[in-house]
C-alpha atoms as a PDB file:
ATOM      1  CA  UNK A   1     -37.647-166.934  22.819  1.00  0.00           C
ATOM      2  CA  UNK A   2     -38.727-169.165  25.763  1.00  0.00           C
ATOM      3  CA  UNK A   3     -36.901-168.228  29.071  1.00  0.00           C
ATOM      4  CA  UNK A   4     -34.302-170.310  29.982  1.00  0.00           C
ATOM      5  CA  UNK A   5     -34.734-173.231  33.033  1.00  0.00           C
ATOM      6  CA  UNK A   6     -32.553-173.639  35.840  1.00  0.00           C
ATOM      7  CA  UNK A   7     -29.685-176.543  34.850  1.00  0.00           C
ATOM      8  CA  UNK A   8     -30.570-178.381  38.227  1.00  0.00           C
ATOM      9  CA  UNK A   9     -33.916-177.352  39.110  1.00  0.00           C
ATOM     10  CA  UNK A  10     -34.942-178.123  42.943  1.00  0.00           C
ATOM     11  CA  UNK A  11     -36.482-181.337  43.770  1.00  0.00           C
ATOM     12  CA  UNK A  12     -40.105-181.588  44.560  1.00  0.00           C
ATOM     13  CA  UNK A  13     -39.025-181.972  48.196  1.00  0.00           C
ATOM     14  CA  UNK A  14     -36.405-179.505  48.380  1.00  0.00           C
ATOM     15  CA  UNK A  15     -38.864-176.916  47.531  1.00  0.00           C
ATOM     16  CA  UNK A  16     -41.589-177.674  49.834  1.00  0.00           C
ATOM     17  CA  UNK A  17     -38.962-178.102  52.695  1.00  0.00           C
ATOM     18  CA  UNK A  18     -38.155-174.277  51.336  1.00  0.00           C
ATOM     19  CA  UNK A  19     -41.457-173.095  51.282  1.00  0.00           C
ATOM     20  CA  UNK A  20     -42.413-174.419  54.605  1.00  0.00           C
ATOM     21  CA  UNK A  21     -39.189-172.687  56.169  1.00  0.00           C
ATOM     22  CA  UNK A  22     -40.616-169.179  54.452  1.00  0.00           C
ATOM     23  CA  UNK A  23     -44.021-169.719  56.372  1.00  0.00           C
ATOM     24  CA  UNK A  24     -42.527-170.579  59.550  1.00  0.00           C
ATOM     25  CA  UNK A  25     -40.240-168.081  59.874  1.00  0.00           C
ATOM     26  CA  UNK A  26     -43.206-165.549  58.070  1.00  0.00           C
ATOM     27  CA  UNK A  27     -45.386-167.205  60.780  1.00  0.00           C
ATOM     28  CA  UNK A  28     -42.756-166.155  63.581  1.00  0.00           C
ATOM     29  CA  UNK A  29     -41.937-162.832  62.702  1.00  0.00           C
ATOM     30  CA  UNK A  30     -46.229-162.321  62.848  1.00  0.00           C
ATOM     31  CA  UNK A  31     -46.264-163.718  66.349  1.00  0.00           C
ATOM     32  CA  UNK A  32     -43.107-161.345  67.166  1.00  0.00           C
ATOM     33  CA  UNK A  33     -45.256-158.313  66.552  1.00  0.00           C
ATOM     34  CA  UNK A  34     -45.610-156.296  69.631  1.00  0.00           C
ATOM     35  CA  UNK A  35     -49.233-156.576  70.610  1.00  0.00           C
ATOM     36  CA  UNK A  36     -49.646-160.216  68.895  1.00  0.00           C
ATOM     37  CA  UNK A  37     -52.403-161.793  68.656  1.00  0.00           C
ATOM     38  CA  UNK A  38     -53.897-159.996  71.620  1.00  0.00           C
ATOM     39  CA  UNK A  39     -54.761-156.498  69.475  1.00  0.00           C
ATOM     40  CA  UNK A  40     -56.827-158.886  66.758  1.00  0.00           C
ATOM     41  CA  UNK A  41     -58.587-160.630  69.547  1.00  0.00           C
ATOM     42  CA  UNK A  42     -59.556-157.602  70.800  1.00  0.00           C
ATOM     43  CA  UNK A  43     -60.545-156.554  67.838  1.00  0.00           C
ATOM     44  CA  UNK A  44     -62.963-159.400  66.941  1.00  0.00           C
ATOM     45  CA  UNK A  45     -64.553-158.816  70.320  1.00  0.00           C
ATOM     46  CA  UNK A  46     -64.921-155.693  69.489  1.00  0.00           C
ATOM     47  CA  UNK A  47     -66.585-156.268  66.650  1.00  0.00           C
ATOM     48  CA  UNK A  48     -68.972-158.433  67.843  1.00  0.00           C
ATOM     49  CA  UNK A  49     -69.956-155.860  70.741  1.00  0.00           C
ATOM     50  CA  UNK A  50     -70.338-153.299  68.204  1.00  0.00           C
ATOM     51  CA  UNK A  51     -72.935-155.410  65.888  1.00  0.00           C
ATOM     52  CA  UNK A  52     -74.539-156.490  68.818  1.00  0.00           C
ATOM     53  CA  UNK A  53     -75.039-152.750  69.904  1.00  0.00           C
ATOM     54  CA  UNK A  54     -75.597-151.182  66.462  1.00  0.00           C
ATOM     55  CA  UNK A  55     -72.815-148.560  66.944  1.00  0.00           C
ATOM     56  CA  UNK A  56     -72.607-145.094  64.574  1.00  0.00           C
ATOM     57  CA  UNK A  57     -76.363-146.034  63.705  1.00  0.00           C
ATOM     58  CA  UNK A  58     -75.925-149.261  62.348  1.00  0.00           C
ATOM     59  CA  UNK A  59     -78.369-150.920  64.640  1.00  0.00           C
ATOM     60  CA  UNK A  60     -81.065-150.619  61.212  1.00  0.00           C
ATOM     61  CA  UNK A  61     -78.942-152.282  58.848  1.00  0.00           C
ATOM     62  CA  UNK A  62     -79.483-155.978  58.347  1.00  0.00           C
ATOM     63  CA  UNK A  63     -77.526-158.532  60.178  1.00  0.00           C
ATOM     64  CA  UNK A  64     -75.125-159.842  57.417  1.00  0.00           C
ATOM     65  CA  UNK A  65     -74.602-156.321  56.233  1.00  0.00           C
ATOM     66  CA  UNK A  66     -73.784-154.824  59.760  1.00  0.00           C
ATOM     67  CA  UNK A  67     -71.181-158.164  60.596  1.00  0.00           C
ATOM     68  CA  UNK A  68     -69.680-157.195  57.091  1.00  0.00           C
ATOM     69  CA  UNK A  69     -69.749-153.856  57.973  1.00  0.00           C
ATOM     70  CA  UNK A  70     -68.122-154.183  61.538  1.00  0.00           C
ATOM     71  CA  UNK A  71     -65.513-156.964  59.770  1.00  0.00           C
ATOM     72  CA  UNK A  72     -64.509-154.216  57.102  1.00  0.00           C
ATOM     73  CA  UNK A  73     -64.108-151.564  59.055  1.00  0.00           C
ATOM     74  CA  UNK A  74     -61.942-152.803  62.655  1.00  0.00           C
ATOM     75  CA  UNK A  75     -60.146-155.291  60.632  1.00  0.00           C
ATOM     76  CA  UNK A  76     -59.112-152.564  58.742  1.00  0.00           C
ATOM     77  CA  UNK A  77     -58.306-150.259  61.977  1.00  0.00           C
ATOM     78  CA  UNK A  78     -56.684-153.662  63.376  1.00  0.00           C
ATOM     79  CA  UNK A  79     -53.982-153.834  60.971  1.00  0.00           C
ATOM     80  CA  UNK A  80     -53.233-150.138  61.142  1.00  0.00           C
ATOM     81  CA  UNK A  81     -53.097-150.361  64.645  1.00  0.00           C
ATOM     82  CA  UNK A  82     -50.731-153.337  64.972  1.00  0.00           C
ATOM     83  CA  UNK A  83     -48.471-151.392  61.914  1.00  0.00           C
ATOM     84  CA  UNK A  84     -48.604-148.496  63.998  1.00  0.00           C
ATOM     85  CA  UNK A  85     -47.340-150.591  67.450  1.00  0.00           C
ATOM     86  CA  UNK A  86     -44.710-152.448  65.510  1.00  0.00           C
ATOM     87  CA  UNK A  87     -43.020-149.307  64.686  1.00  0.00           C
ATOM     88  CA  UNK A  88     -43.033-147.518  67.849  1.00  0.00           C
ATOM     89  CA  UNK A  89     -43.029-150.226  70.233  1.00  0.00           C
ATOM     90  CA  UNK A  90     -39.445-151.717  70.968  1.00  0.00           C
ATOM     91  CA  UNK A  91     -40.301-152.032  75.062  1.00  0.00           C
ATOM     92  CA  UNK A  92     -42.800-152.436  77.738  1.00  0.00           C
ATOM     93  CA  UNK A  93     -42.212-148.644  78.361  1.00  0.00           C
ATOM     94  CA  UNK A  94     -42.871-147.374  74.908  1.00  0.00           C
ATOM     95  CA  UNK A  95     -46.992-148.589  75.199  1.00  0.00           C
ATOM     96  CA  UNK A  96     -48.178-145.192  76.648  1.00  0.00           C
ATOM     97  CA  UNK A  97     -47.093-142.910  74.279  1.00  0.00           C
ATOM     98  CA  UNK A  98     -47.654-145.239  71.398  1.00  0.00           C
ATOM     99  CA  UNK A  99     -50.982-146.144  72.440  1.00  0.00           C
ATOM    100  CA  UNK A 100     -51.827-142.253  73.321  1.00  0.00           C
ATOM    101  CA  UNK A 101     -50.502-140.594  69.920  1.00  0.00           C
ATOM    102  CA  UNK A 102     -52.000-143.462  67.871  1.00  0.00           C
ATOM    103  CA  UNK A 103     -55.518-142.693  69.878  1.00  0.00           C
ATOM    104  CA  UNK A 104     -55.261-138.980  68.204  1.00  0.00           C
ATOM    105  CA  UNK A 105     -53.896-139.915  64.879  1.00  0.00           C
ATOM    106  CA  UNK A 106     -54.770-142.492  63.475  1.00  0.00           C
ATOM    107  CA  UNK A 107     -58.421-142.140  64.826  1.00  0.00           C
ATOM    108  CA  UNK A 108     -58.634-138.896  62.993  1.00  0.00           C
ATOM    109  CA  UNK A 109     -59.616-140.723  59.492  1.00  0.00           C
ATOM    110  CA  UNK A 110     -62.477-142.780  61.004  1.00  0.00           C
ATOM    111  CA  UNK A 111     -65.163-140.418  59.616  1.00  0.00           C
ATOM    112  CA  UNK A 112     -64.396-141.277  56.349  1.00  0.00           C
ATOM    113  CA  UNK A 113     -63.093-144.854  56.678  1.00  0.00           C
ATOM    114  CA  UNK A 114     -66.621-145.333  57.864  1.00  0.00           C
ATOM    115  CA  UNK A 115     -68.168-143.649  54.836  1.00  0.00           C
ATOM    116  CA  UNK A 116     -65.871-145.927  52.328  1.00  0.00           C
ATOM    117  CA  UNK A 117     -66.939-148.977  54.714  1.00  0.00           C
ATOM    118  CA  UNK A 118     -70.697-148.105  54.230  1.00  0.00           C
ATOM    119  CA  UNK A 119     -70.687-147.295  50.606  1.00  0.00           C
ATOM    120  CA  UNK A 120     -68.952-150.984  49.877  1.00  0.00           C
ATOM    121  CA  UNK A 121     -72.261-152.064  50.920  1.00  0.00           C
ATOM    122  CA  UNK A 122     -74.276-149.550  48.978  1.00  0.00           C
ATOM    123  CA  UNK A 123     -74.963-146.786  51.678  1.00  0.00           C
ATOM    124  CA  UNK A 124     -74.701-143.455  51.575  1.00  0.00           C
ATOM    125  CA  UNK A 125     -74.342-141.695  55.212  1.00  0.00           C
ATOM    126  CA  UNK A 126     -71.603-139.201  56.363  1.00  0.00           C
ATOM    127  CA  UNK A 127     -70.806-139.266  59.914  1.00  0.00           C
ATOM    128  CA  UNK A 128     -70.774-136.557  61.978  1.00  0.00           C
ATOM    129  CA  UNK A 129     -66.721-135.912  63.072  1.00  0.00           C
ATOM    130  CA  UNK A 130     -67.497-134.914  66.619  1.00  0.00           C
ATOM    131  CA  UNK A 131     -69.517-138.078  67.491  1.00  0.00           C
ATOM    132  CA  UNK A 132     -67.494-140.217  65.890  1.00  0.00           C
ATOM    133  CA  UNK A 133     -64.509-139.763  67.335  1.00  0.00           C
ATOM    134  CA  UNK A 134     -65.867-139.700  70.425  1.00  0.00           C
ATOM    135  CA  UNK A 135     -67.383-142.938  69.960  1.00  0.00           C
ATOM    136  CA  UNK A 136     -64.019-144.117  68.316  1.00  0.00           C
ATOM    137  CA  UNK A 137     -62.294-143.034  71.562  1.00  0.00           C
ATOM    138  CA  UNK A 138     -64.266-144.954  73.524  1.00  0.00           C
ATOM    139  CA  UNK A 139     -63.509-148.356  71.663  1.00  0.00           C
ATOM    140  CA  UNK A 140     -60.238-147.466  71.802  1.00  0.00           C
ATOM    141  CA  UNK A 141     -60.029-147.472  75.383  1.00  0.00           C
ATOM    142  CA  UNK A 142     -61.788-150.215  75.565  1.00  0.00           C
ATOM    143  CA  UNK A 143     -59.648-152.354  73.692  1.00  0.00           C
ATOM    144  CA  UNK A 144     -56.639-150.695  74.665  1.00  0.00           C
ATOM    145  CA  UNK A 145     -57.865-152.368  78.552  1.00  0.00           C
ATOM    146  CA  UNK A 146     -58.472-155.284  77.050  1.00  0.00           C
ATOM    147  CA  UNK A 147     -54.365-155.277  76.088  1.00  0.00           C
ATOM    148  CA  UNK A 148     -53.432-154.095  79.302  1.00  0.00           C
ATOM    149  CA  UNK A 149     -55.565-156.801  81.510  1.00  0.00           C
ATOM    150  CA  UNK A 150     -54.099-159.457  79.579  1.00  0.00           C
ATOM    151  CA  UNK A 151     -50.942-158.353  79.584  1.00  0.00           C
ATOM    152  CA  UNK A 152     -50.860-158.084  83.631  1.00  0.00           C
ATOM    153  CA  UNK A 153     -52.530-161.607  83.264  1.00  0.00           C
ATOM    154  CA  UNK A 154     -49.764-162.851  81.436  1.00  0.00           C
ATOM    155  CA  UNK A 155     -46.669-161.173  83.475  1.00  0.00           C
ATOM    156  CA  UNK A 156     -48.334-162.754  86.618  1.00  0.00           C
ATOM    157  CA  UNK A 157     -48.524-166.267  85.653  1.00  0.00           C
ATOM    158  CA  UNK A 158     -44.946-165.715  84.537  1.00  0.00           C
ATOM    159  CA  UNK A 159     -42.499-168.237  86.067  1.00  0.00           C
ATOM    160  CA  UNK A 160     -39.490-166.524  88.151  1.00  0.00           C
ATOM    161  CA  UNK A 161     -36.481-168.347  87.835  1.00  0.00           C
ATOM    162  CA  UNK A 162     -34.379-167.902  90.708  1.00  0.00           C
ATOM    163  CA  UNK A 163     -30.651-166.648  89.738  1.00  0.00           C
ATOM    164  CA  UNK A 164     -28.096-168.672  90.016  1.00  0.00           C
ATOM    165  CA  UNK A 165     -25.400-167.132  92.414  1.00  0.00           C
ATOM    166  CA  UNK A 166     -22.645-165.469  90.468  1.00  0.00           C
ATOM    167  CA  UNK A 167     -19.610-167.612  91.768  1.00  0.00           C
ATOM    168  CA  UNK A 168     -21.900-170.794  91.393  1.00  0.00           C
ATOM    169  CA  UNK A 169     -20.377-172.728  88.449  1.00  0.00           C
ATOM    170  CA  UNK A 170     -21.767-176.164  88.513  1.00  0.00           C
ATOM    171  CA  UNK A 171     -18.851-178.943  88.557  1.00  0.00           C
ATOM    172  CA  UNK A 172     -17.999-180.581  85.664  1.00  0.00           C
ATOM    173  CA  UNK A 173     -20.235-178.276  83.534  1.00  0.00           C
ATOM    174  CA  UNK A 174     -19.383-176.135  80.574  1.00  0.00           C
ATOM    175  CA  UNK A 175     -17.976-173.245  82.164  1.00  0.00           C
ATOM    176  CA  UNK A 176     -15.960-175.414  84.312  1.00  0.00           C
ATOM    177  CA  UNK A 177     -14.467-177.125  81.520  1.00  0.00           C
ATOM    178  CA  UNK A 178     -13.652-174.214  80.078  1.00  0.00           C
ATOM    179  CA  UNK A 179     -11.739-172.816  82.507  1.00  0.00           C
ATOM    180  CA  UNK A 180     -14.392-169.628  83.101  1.00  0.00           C
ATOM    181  CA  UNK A 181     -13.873-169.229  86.958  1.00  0.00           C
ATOM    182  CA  UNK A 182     -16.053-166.016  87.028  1.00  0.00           C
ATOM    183  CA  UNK A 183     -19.583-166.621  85.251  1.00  0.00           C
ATOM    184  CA  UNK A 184     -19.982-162.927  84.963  1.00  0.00           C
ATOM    185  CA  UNK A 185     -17.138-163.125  82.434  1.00  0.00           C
ATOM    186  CA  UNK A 186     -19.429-165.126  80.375  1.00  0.00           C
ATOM    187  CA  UNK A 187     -21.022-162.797  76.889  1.00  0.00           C
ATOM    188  CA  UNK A 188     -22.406-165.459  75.048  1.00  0.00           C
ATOM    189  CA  UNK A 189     -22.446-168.736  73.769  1.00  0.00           C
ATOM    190  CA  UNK A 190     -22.990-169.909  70.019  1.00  0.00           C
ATOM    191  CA  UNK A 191     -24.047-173.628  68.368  1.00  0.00           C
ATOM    192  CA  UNK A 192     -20.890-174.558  66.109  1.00  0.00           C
ATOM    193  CA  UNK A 193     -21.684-178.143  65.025  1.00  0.00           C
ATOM    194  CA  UNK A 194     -21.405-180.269  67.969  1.00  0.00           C
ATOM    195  CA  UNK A 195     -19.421-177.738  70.006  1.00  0.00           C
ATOM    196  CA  UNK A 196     -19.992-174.819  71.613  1.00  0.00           C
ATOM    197  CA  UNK A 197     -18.459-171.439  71.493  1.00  0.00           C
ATOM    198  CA  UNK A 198     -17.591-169.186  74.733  1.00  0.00           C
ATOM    199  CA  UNK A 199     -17.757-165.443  74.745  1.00  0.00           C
ATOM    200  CA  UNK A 200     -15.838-164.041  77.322  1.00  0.00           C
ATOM    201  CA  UNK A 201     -14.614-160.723  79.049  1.00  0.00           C
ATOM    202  CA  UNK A 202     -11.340-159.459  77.619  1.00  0.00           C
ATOM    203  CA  UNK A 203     -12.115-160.748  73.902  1.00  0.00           C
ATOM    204  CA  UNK A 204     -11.086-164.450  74.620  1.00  0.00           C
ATOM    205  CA  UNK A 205     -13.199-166.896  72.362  1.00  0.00           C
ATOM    206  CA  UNK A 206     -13.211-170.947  73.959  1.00  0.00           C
ATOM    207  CA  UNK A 207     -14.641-173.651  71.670  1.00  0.00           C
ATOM    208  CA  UNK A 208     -15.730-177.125  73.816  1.00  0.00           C
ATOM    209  CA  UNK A 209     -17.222-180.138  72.200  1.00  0.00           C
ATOM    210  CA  UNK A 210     -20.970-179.555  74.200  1.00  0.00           C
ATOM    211  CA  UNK A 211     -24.437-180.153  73.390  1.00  0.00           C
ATOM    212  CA  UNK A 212     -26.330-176.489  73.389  1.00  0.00           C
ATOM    213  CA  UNK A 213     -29.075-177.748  74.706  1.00  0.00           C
ATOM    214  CA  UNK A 214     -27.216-178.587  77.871  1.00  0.00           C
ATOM    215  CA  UNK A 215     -24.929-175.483  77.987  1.00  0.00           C
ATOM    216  CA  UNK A 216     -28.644-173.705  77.769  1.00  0.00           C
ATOM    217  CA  UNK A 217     -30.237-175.583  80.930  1.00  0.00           C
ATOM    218  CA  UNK A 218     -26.399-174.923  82.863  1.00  0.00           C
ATOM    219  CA  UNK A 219     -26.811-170.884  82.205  1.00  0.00           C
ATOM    220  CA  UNK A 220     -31.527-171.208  82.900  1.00  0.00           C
ATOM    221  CA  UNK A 221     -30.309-168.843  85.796  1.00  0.00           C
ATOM    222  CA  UNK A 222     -28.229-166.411  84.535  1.00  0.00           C
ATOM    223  CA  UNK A 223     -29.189-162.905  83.251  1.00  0.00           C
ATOM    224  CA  UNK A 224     -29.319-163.257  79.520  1.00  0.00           C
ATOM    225  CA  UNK A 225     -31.752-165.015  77.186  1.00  0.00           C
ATOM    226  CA  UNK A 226     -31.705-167.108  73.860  1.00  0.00           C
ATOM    227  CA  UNK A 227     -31.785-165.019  71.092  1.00  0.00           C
ATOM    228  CA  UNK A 228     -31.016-167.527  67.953  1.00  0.00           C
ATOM    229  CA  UNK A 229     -31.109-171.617  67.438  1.00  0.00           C
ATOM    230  CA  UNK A 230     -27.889-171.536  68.333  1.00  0.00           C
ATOM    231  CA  UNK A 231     -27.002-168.520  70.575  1.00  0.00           C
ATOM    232  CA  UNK A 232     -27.642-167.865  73.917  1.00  0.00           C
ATOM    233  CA  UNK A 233     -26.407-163.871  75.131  1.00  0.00           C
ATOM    234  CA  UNK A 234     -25.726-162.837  78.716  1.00  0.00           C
ATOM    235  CA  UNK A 235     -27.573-159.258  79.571  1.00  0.00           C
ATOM    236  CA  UNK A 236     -23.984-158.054  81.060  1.00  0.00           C
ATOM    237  CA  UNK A 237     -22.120-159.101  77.894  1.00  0.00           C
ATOM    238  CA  UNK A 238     -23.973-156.845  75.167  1.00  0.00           C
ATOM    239  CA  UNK A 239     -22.828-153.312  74.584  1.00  0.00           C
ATOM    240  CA  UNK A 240     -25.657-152.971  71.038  1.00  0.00           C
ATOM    241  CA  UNK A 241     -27.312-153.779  68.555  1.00  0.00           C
ATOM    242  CA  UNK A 242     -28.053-152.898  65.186  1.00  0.00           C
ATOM    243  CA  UNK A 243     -29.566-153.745  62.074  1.00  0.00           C
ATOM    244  CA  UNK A 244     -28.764-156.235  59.223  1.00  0.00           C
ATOM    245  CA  UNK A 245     -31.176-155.708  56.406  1.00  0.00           C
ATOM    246  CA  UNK A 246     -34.169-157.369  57.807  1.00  0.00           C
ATOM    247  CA  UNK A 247     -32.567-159.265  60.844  1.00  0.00           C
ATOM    248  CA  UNK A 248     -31.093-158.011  64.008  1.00  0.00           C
ATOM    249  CA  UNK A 249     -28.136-158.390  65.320  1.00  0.00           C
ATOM    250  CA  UNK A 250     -26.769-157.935  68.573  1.00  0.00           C
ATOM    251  CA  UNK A 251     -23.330-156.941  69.603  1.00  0.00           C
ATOM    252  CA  UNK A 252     -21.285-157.946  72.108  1.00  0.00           C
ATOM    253  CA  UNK A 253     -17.995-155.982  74.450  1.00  0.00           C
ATOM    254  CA  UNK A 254     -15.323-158.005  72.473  1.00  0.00           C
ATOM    255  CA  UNK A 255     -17.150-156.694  69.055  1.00  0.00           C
ATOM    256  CA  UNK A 256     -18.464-160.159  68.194  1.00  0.00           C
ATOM    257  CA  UNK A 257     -22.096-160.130  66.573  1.00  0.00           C
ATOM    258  CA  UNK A 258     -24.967-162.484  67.406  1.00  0.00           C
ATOM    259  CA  UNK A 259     -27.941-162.763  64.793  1.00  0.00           C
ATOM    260  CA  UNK A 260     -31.116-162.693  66.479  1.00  0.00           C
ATOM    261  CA  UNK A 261     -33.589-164.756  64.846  1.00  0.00           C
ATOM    262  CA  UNK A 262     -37.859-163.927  64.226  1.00  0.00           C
ATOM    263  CA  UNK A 263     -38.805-166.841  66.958  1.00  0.00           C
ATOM    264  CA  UNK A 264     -36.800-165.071  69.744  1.00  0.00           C
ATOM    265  CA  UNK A 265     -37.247-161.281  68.119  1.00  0.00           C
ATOM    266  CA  UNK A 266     -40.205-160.766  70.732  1.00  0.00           C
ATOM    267  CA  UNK A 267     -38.178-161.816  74.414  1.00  0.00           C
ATOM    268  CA  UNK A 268     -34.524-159.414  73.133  1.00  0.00           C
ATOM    269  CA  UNK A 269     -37.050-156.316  72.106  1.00  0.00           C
ATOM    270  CA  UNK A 270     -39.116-156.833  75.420  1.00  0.00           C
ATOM    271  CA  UNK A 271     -35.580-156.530  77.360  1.00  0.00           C
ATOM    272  CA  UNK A 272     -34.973-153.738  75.620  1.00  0.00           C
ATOM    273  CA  UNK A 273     -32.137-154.966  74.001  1.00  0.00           C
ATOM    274  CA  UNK A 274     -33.371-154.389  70.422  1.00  0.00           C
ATOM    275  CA  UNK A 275     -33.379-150.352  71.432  1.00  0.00           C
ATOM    276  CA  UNK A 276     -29.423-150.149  72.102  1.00  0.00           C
ATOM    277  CA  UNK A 277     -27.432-149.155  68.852  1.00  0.00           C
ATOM    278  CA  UNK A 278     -23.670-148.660  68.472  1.00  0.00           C
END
């Protein structure tokens, strides 16, 4: 019996406006990954140093072999790697120990990754442990230094915003509409429509007719960050966080919930703020 069709199946455009949506958000919850794309850079130059050497006696092997080689085996240690960071990794803190307990572990299989590498391309040769793993500990550092110099390159050409004084509450603006005397009071602030929802101290809840976009550049110098499309949180405002199947969502004093979305996954987790749980 033939399986029965949808009644009102999508329109052509429907479902490549639905399949695009699944690759960008797929795409943002990649670039989200702590260490991404700076570990698989790494990697590839590592790669490249290590057929240009001839590392773990390889330097006899023909070119194409030894590229496939090298390709095989550190793309392979380049995924485990960035699994391995995205499950220990929440903050800045937490690269240390990750990085120092994944040097010991999950270098401890590399002898015989390397043999499974070499016999894809039909040779036989088993490794000796103790020279490998020195050798793997060595590319390890390396890379890992290669992570940690762009990563200080990075927080330096950071922009610092200046805070915004915490009486300063610009005339005419959101807040000022709303009544919010105190910014500090302010928790967050959600995209409903064409208005915009205030989270205040003391569980009150204010909905203005505002753009988000220009409630967003009125709060640039507060302490808090976007977290969603449509939801901006301030740092004092959030009291946890805690998971929602796949998604994360952050919660607030008055016991309000923000979603945080895979685009903005990356800035709450490097805060920390993907660590707290109620």
């Amino acid at each position: 019996m033939p399986a029965a069709r949808p009644a009102f199946p999508l329109p052509s455009g429907s479902r490549n406006a639905a399949f695009a949506k699944h690759v960008r958000n797929f795409a943002n919850r990649v670039l989200a990954l702590p260490g991404f794309p700076m570990l698989p850079v790494a990697g590839l130059a590592a790669a490249i140093l290590m057929v240009i050497v001839g590392a773990f006696g390889t330097g006899q092997m023909p070119l194409p072999m030894r590229i496939g080689f090298w390709g095989v085996l550190l793309g392979w240690n380049v995924l485990k790697w960035q699994l391995w960071f995205a499950l220990l990794v929440r903050r800045p803190g937490d690269w240390p120990r990750a990085a120092a307990i994944g040097a010991l572990l999950l270098n401890l299989p590399l002898p015989l990754e390397i043999e499974l590498s070499l016999s894809v391309f039909g040779v036989s040769y088993q490794p000796t442990p103790a020279k490998t793993w020195a050798e793997a500990l060595a590319i390890s550092v390396a890379v890992f230094l290669v992570l940690i110099i762009a990563g200080l390159r990075r927080r330096s050409m950071q922009t610092i915003v200046p805070m915004t004084p915490p009486s300063a509450v610009i005339p005419d603006g959101l807040l000022d509409r709303a009544g919010v005397v105190d910014p500090l009071s302010l928790q967050a602030i959600e995209a409903e429509d064409h208005y915009c929802r205030l989270h205040l101290a003391g569980g009150r809840s204010v909905l203005m007719l505002h753009r988000f976009g220009d409630a967003l550049a009125e709060v640039a110098g507060f302490d808090g960050a976007q977290v969603h499309r449509g939801a901006w949180v301030a740092a004092n405002g959030l009291v946890g966080a805690k998971r929602d199947g796949r998604r994360w969502l952050l919660v607030l004093a008055d016991g309000a919930e923000i979603p945080v979305s895979a685009r903005f996954a990356g800035a709450a987790r490097a805060r920390g703020w993907l660590r707290v749980r109620r």
